[in-house]
C-alpha atoms as a PDB file:
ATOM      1  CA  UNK A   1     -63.104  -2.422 -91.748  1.00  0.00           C
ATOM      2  CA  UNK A   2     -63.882  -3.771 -88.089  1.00  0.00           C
ATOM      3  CA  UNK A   3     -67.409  -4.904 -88.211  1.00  0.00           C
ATOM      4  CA  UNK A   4     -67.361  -4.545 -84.184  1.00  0.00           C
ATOM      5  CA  UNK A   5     -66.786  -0.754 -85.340  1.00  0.00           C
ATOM      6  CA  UNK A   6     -69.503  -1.147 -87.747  1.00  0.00           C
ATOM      7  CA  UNK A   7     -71.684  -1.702 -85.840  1.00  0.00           C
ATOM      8  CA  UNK A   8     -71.207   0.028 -82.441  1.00  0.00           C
ATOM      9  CA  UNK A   9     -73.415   2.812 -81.719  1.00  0.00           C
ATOM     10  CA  UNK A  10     -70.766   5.303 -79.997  1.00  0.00           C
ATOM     11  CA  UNK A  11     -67.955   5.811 -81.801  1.00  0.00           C
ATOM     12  CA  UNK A  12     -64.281   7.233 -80.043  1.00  0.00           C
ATOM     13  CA  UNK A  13     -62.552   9.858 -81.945  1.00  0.00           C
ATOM     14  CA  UNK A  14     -60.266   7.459 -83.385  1.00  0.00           C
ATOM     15  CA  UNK A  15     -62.601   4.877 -84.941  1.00  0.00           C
ATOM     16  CA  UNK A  16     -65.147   7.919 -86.439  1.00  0.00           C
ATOM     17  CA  UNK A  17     -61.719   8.919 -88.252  1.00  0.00           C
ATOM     18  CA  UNK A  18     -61.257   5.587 -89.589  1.00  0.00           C
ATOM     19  CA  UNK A  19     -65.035   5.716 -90.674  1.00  0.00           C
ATOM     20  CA  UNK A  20     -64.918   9.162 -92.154  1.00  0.00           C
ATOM     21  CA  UNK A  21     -61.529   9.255 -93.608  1.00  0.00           C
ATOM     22  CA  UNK A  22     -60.765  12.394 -91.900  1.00  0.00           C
ATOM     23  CA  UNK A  23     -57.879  13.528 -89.498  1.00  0.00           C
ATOM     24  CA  UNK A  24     -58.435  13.916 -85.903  1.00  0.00           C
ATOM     25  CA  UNK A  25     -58.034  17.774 -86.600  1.00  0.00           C
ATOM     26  CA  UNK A  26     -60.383  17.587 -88.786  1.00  0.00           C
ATOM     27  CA  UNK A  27     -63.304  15.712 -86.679  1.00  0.00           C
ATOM     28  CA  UNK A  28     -62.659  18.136 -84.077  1.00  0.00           C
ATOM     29  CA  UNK A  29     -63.127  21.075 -86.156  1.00  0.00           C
ATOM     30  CA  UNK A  30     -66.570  19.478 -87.700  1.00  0.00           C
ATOM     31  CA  UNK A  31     -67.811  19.194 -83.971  1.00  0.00           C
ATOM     32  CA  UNK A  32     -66.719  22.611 -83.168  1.00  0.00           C
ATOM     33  CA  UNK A  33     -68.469  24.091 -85.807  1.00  0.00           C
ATOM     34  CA  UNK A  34     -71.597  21.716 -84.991  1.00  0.00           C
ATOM     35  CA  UNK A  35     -71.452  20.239 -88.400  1.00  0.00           C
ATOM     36  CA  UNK A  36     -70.546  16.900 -86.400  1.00  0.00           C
ATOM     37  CA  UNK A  37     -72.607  16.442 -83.311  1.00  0.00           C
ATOM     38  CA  UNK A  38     -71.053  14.381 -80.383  1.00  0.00           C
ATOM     39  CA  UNK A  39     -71.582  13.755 -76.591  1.00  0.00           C
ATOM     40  CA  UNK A  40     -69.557  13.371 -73.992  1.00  0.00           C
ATOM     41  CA  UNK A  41     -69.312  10.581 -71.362  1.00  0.00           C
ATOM     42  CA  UNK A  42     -66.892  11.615 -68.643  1.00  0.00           C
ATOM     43  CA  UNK A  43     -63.818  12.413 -70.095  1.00  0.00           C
ATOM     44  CA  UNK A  44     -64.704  10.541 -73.402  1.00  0.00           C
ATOM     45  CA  UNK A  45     -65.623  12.898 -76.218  1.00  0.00           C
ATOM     46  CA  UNK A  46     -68.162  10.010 -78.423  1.00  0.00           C
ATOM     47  CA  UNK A  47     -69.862  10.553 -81.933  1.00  0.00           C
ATOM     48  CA  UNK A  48     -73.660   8.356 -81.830  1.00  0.00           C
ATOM     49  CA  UNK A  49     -74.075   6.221 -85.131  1.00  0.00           C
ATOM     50  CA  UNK A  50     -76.676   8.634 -85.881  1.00  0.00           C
ATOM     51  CA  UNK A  51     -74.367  11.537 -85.601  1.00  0.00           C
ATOM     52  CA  UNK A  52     -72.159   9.980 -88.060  1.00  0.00           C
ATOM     53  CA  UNK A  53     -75.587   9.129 -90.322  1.00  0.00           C
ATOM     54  CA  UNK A  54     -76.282  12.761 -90.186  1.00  0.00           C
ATOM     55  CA  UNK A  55     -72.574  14.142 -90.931  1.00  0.00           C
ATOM     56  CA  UNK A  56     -72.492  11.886 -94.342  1.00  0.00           C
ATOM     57  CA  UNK A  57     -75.992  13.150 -95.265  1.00  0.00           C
ATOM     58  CA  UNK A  58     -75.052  16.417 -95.035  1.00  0.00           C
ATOM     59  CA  UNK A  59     -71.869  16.080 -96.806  1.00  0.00           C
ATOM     60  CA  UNK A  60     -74.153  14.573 -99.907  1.00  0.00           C
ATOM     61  CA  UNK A  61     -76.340  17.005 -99.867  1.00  0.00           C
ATOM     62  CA  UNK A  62     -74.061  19.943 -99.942  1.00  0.00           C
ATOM     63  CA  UNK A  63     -72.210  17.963-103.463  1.00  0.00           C
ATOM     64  CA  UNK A  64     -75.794  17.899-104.323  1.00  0.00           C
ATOM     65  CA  UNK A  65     -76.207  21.697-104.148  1.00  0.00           C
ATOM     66  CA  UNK A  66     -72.901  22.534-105.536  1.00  0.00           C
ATOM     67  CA  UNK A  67     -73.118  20.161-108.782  1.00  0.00           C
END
């Protein structure tokens, strides 16, 4: 992985799908549903690094709860 993507603190659509493994689809449809939070700078639709923090954290604790 980039470390310049790493460590950036906004993330474009297209590098939080390389960090979360998910389809562009699919990111849109977490923010959507608010399960992803993002921001928008003009035109840009950007996830923060603590937006993607947050996202994982929830995804571990809902395998927590269903284990």
């Amino acid at each position: 992985m980039n470390t310049a993507i790493e460590d950036a603190q906004l993330y474009r659509i297209t590098d939080a799908m390389q960090l979360l493994r998910l389809s562009r689809s699919l990111i849109y449809d977490q923010i959507r549903t608010g399960r992803l939070r993002s921001v928008k700078q003009g035109r840009a639709r950007l996830i923060t690094a603590n937006a993607i923090r947050e996202y994982i954290a929830l995804l571990e604790k809902e395998a927590e709860e269903a284990a």
